[in-house]
N, C-alpha and C. Protein backbone atom coordinates (compact mmCIF):
# COMPACT_ATOMS: atom_id res chain seq x y z
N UNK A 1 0.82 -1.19 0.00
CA UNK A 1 0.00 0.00 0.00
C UNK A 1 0.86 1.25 0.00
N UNK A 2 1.82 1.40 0.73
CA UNK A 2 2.99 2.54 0.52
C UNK A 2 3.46 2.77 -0.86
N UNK A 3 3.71 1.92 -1.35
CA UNK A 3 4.40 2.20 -2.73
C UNK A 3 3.41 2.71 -3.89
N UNK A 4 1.80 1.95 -3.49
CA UNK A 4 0.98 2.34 -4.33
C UNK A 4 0.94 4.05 -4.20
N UNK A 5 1.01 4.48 -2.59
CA UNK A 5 0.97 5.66 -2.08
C UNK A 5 2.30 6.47 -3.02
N UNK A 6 2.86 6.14 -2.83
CA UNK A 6 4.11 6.85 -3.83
C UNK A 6 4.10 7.00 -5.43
N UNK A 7 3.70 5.95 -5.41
CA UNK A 7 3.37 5.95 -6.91
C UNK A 7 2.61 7.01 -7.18
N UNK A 8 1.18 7.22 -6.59
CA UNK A 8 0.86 8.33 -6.96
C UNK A 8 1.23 9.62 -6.81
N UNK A 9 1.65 9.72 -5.98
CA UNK A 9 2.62 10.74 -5.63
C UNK A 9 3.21 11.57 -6.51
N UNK A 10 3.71 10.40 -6.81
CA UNK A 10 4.87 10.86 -7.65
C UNK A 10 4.69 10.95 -9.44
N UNK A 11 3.09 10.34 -9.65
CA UNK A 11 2.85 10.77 -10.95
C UNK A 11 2.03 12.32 -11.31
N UNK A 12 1.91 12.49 -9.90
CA UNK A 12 1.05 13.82 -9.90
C UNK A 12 2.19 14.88 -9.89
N UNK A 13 3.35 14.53 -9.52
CA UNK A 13 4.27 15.58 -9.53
C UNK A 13 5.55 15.35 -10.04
N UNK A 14 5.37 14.26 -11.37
CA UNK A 14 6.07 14.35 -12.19
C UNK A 14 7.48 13.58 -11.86
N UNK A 15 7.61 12.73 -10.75
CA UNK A 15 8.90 12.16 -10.36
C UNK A 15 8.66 10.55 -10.35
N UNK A 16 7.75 10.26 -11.03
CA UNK A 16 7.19 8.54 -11.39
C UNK A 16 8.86 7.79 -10.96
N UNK A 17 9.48 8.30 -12.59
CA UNK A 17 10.51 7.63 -12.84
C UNK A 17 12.00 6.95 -12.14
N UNK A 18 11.96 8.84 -11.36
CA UNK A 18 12.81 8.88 -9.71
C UNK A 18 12.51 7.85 -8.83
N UNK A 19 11.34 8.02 -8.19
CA UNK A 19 10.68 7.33 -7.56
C UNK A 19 10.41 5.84 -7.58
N UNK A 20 10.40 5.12 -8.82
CA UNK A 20 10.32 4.29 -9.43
C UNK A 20 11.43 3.45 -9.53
N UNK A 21 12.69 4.33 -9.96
CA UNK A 21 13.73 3.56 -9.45
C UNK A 21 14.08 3.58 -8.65
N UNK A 22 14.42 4.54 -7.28
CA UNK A 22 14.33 4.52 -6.44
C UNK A 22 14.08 2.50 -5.61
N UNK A 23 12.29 2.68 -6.25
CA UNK A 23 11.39 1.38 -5.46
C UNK A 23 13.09 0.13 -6.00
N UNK A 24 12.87 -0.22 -7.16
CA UNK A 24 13.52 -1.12 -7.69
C UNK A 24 14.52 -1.34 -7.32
N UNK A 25 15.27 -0.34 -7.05
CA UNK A 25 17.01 -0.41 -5.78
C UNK A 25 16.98 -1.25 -4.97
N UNK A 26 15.60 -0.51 -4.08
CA UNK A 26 15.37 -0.86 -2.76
C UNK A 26 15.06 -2.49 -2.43
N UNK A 27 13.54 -2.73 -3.61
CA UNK A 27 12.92 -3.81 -3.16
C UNK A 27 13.09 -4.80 -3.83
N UNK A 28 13.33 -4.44 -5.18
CA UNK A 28 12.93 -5.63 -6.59
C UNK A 28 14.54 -6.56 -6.53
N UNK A 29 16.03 -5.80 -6.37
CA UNK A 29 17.06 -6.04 -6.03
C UNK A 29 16.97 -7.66 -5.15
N UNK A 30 16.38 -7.31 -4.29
CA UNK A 30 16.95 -8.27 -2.85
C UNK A 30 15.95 -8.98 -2.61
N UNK A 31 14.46 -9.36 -3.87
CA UNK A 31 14.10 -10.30 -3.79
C UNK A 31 14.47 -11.56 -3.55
N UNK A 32 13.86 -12.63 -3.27
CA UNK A 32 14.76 -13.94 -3.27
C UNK A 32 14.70 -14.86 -4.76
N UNK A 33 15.83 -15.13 -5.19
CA UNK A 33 15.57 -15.66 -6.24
C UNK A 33 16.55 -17.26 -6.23
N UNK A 34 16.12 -18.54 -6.54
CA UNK A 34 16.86 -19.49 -6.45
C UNK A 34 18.13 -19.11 -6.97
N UNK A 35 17.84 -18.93 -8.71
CA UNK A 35 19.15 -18.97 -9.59
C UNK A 35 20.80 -18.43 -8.61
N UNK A 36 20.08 -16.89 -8.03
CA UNK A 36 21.19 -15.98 -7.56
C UNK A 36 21.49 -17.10 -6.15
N UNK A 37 20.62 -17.55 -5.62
CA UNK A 37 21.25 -18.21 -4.12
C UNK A 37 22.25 -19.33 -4.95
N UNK A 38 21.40 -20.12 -5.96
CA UNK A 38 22.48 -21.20 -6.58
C UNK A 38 24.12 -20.79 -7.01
N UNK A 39 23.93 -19.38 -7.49
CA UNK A 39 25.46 -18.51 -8.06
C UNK A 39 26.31 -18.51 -6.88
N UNK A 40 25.40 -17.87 -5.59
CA UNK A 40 26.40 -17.41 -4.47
C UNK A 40 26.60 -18.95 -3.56
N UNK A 41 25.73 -19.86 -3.64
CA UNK A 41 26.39 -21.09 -2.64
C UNK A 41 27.53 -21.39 -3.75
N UNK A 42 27.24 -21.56 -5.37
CA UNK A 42 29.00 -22.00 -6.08
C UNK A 42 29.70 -21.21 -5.89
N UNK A 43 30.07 -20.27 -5.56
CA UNK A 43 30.69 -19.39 -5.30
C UNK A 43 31.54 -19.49 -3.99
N UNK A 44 30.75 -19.74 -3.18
CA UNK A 44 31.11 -19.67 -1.98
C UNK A 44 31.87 -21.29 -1.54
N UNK A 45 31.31 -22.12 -1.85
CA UNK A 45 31.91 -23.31 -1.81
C UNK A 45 33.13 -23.89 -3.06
N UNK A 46 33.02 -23.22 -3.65
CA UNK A 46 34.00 -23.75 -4.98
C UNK A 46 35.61 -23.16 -4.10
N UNK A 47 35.40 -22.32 -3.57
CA UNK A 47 36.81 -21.66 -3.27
C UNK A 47 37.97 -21.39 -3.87
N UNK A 48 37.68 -21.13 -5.05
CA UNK A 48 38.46 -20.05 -5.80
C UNK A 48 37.71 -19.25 -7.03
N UNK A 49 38.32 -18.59 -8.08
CA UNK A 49 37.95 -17.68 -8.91
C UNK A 49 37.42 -18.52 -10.02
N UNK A 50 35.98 -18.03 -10.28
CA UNK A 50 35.70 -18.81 -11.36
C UNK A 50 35.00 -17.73 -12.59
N UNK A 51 35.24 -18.34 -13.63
CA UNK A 51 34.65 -17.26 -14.78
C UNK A 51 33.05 -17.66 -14.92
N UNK A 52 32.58 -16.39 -15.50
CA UNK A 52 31.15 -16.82 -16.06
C UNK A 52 30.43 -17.83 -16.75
N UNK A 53 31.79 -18.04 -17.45
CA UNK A 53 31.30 -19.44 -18.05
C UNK A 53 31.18 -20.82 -17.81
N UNK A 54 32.28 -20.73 -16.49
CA UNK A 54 32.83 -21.79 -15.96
C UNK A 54 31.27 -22.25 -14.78
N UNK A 55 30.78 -20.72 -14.37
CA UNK A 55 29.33 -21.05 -13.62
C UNK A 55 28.90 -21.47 -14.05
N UNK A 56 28.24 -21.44 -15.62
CA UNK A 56 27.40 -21.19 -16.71
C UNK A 56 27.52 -22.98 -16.85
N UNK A 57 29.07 -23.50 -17.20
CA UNK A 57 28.84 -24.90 -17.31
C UNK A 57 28.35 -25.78 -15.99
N UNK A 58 28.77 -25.06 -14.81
CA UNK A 58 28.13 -25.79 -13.33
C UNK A 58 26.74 -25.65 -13.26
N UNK A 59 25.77 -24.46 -13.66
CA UNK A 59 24.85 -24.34 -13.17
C UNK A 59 24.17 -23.93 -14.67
N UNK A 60 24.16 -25.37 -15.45
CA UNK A 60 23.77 -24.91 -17.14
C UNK A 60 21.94 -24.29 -17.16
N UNK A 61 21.25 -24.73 -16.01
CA UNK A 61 19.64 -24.53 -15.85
C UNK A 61 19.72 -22.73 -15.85
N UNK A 62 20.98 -21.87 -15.70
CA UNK A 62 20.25 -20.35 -15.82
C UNK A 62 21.92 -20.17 -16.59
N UNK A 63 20.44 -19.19 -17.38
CA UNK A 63 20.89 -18.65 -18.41
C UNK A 63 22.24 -18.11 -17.92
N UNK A 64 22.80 -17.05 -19.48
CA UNK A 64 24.39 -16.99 -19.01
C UNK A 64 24.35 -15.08 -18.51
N UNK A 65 23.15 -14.57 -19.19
CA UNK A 65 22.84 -13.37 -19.41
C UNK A 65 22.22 -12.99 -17.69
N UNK A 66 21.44 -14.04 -17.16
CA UNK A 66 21.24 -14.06 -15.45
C UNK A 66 22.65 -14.08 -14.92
N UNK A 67 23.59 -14.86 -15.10
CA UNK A 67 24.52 -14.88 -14.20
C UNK A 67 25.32 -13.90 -14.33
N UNK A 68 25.58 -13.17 -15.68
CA UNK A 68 26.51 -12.43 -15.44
C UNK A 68 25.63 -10.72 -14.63
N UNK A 69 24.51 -10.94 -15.05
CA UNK A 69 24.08 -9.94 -13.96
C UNK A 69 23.37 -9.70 -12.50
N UNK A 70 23.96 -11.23 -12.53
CA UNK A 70 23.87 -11.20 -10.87
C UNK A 70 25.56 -11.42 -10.04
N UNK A 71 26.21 -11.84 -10.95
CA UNK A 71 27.97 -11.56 -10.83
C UNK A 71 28.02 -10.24 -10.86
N UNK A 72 27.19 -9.13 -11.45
CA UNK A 72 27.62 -8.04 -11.28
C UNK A 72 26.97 -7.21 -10.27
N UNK A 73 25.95 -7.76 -9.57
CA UNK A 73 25.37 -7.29 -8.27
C UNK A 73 26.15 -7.54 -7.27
N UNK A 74 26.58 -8.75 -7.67
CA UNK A 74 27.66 -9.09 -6.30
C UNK A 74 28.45 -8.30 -6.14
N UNK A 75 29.23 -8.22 -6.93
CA UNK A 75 31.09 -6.78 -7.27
C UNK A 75 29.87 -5.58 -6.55
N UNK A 76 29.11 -5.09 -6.85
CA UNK A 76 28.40 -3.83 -6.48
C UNK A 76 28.10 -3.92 -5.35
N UNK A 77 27.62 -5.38 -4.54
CA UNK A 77 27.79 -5.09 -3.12
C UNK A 77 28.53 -5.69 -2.24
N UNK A 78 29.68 -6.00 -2.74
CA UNK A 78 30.86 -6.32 -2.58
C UNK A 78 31.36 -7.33 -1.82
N UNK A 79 29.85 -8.47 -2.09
CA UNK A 79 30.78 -10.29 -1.90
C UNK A 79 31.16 -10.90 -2.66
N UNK A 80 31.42 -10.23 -3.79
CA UNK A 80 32.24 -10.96 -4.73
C UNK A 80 33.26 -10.05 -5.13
N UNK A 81 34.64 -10.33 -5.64
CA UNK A 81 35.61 -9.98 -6.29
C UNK A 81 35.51 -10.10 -7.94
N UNK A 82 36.22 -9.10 -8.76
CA UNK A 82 36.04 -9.45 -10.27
C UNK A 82 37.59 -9.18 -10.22
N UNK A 83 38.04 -10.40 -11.27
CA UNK A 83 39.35 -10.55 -11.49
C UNK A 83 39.85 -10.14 -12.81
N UNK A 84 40.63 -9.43 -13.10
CA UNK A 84 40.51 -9.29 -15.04
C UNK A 84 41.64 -9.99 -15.59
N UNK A 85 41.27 -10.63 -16.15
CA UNK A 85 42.48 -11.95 -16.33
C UNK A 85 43.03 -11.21 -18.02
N UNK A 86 43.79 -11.70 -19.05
CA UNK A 86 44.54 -11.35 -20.34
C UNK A 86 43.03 -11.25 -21.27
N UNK A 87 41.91 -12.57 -21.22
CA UNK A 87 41.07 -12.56 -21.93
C UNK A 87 39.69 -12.76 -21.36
N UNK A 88 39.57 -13.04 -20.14
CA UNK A 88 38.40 -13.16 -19.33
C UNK A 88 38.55 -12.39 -17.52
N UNK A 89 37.20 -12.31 -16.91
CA UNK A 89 36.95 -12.16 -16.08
C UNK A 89 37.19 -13.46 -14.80
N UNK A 90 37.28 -12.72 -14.10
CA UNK A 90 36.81 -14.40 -12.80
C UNK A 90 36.04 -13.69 -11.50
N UNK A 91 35.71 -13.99 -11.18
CA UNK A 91 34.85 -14.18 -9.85
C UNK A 91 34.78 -14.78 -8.20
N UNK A 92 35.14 -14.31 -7.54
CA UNK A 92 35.54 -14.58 -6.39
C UNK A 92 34.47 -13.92 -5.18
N UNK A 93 34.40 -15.33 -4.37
CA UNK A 93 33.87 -15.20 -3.24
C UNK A 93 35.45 -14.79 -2.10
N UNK A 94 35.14 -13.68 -1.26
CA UNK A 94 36.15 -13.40 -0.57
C UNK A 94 36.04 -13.33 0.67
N UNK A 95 35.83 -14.21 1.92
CA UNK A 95 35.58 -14.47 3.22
C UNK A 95 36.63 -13.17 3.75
N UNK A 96 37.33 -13.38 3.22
CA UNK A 96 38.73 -12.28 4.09
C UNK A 96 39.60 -11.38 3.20
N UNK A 97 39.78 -9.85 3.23
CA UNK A 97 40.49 -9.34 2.06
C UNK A 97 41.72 -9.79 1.78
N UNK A 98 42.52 -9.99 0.50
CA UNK A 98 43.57 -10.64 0.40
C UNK A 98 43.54 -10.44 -0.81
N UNK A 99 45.07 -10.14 -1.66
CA UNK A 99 45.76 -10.22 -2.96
C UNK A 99 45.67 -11.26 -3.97
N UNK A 100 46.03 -10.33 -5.02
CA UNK A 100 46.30 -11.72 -6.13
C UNK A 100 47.61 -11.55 -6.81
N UNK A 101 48.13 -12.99 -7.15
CA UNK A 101 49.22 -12.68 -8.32
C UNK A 101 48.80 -13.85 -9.32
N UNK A 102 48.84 -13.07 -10.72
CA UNK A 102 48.26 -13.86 -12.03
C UNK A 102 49.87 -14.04 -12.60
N UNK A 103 49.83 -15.44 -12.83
CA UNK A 103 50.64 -15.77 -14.10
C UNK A 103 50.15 -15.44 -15.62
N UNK A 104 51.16 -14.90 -16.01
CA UNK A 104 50.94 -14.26 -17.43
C UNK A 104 50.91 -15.85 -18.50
N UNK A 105 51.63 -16.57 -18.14
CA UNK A 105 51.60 -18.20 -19.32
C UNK A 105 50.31 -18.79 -18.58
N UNK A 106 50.20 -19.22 -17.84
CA UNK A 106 48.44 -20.27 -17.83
C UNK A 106 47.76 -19.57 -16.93
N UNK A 107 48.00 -18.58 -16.84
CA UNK A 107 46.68 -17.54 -15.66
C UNK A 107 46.42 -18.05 -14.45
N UNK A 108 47.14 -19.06 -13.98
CA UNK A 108 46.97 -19.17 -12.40
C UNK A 108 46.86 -17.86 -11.84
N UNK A 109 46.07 -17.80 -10.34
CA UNK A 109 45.79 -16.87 -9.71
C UNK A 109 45.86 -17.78 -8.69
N UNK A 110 47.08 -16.93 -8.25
CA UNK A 110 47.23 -17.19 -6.69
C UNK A 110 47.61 -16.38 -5.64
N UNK A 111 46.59 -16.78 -4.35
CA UNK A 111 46.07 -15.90 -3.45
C UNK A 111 47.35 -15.48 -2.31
N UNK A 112 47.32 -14.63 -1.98
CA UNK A 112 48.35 -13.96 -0.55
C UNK A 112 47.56 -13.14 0.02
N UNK A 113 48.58 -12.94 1.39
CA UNK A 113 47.91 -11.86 2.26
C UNK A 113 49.53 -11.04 2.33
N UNK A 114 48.51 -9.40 2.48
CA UNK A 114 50.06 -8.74 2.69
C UNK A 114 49.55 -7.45 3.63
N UNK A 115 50.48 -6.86 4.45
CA UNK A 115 50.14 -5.94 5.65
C UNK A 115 49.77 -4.41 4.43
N UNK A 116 48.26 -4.39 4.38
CA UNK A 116 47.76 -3.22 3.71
C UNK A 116 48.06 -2.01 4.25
N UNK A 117 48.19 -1.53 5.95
CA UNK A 117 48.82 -0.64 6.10
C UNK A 117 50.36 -0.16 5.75
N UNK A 118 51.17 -1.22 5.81
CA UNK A 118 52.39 -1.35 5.14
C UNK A 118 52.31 -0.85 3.87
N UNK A 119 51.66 -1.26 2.88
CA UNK A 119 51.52 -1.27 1.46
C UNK A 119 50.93 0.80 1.49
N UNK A 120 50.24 0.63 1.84
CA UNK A 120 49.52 2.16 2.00
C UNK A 120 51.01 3.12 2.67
N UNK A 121 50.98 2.86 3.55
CA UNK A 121 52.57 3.62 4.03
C UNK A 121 53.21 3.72 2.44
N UNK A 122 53.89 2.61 1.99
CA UNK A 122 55.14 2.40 1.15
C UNK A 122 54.43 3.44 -0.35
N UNK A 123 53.32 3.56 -0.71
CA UNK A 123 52.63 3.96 -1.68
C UNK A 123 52.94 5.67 -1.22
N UNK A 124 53.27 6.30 -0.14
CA UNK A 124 52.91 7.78 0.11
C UNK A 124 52.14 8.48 -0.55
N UNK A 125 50.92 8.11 -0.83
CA UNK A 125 50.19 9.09 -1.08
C UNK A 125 49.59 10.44 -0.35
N UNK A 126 49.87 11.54 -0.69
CA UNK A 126 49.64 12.63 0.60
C UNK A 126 48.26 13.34 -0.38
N UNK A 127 47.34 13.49 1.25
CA UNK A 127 46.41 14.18 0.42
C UNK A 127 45.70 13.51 -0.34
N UNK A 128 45.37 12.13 -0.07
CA UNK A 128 44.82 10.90 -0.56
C UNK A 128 44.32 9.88 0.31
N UNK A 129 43.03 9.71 0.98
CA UNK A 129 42.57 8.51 1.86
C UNK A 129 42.15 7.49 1.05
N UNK A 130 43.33 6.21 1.22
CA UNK A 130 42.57 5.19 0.87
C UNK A 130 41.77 4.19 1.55
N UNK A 131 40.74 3.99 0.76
CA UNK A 131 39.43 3.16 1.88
C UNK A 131 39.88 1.64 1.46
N UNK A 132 39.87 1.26 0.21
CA UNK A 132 39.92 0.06 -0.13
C UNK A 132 41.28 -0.04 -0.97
N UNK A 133 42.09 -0.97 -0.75
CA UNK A 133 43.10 -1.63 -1.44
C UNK A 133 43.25 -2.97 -1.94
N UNK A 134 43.21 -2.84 -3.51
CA UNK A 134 43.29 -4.11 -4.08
C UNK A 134 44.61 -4.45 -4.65
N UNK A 135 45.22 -5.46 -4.36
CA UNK A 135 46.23 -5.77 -5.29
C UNK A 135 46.32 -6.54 -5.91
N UNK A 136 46.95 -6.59 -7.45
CA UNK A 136 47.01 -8.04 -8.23
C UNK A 136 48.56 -7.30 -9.09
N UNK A 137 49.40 -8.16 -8.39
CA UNK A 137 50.94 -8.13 -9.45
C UNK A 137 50.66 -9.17 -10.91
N UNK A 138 51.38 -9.09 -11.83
CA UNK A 138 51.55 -9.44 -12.65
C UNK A 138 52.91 -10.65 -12.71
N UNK A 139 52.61 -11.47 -12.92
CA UNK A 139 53.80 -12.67 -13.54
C UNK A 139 54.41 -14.00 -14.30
N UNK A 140 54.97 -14.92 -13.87
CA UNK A 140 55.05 -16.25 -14.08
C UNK A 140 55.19 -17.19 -12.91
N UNK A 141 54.37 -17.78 -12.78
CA UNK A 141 54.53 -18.64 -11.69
C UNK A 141 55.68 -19.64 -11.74
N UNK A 142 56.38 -20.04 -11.06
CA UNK A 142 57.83 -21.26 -10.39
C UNK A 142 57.86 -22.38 -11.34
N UNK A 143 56.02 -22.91 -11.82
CA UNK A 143 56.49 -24.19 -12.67
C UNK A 143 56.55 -23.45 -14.25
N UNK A 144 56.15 -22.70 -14.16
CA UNK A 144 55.95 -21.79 -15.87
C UNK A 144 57.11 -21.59 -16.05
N UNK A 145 58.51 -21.34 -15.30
CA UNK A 145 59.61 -20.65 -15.30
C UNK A 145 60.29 -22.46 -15.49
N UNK A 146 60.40 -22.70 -14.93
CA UNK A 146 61.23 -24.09 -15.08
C UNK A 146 61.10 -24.85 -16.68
N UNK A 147 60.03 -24.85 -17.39
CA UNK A 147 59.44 -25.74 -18.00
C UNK A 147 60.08 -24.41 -19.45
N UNK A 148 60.41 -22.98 -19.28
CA UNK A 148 60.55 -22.06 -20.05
C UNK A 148 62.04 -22.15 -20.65
């Protein structure tokens, strides 16, 4: 009944659309929907970075066009990580903040932890608060180098 209340509201004074999205942020968002609980339990149990497609072959019953825009609700409210790999994305459930380093020959991604205040110190930025710090170095991983 509120929203009906708004609704009119807001067509009498011309802010439908405001208002409207507004509702959809709020309510239509955080409905419950299987597909998205099915994305975030693989996610959460797979324990590491997986691409869209790689969901897409685990969970072939929703579409690929659902998952990637509910992969992108996640990054927006920030239980998931997006990884940008040479030719694809990946996806990460992240219990605890922590780094990445990608091998440049088979794209392993592998995880570290490193003292972010340290890192923030060593960066001196003056006149700059950083809230969030992500890191991902670039490289070759130990067996890529041997086998090279």
């Amino acid at each position: 009944m509120q929203v009906t209340c708004i609704r009119l509201i807001c067509v009498n004074c011309n802010l439908f659309k405001k208002c409207f999205t507004l509702y959809l942020n709020l309510f239509m968002q955080k409905r419950f929907s299987q597909k998205r609980e099915d994305i975030r339990s693989l996610l959460t149990t797979q324990g590491g970075a997986l691409s869209a497609a790689a969901i897409h072959a685990a969970l072939p019953h929703i579409d690929l066009t659902t998952i990637y825009r509910n992969l992108d609700q996640f990054v927006i409210d920030g239980d998931v990580k997006k990884i940008i790999l040479s030719d694809e994305a990946l996806y990460e459930y992240q219990p605890h903040p922590h780094h990445h380093a990608i091998c440049e020959k088979c794209d392993r991604v592998i995880h570290f932890e490193a003292p972010d205040e340290k890192i923030k110190q060593l960066l001196g930025l003056k006149d700059f608060t950083i809230n969030n710090l992500e890191l991902t170095v670039h490289g070759v991983c130990n067996h890529k180098i041997a086998d090279v």
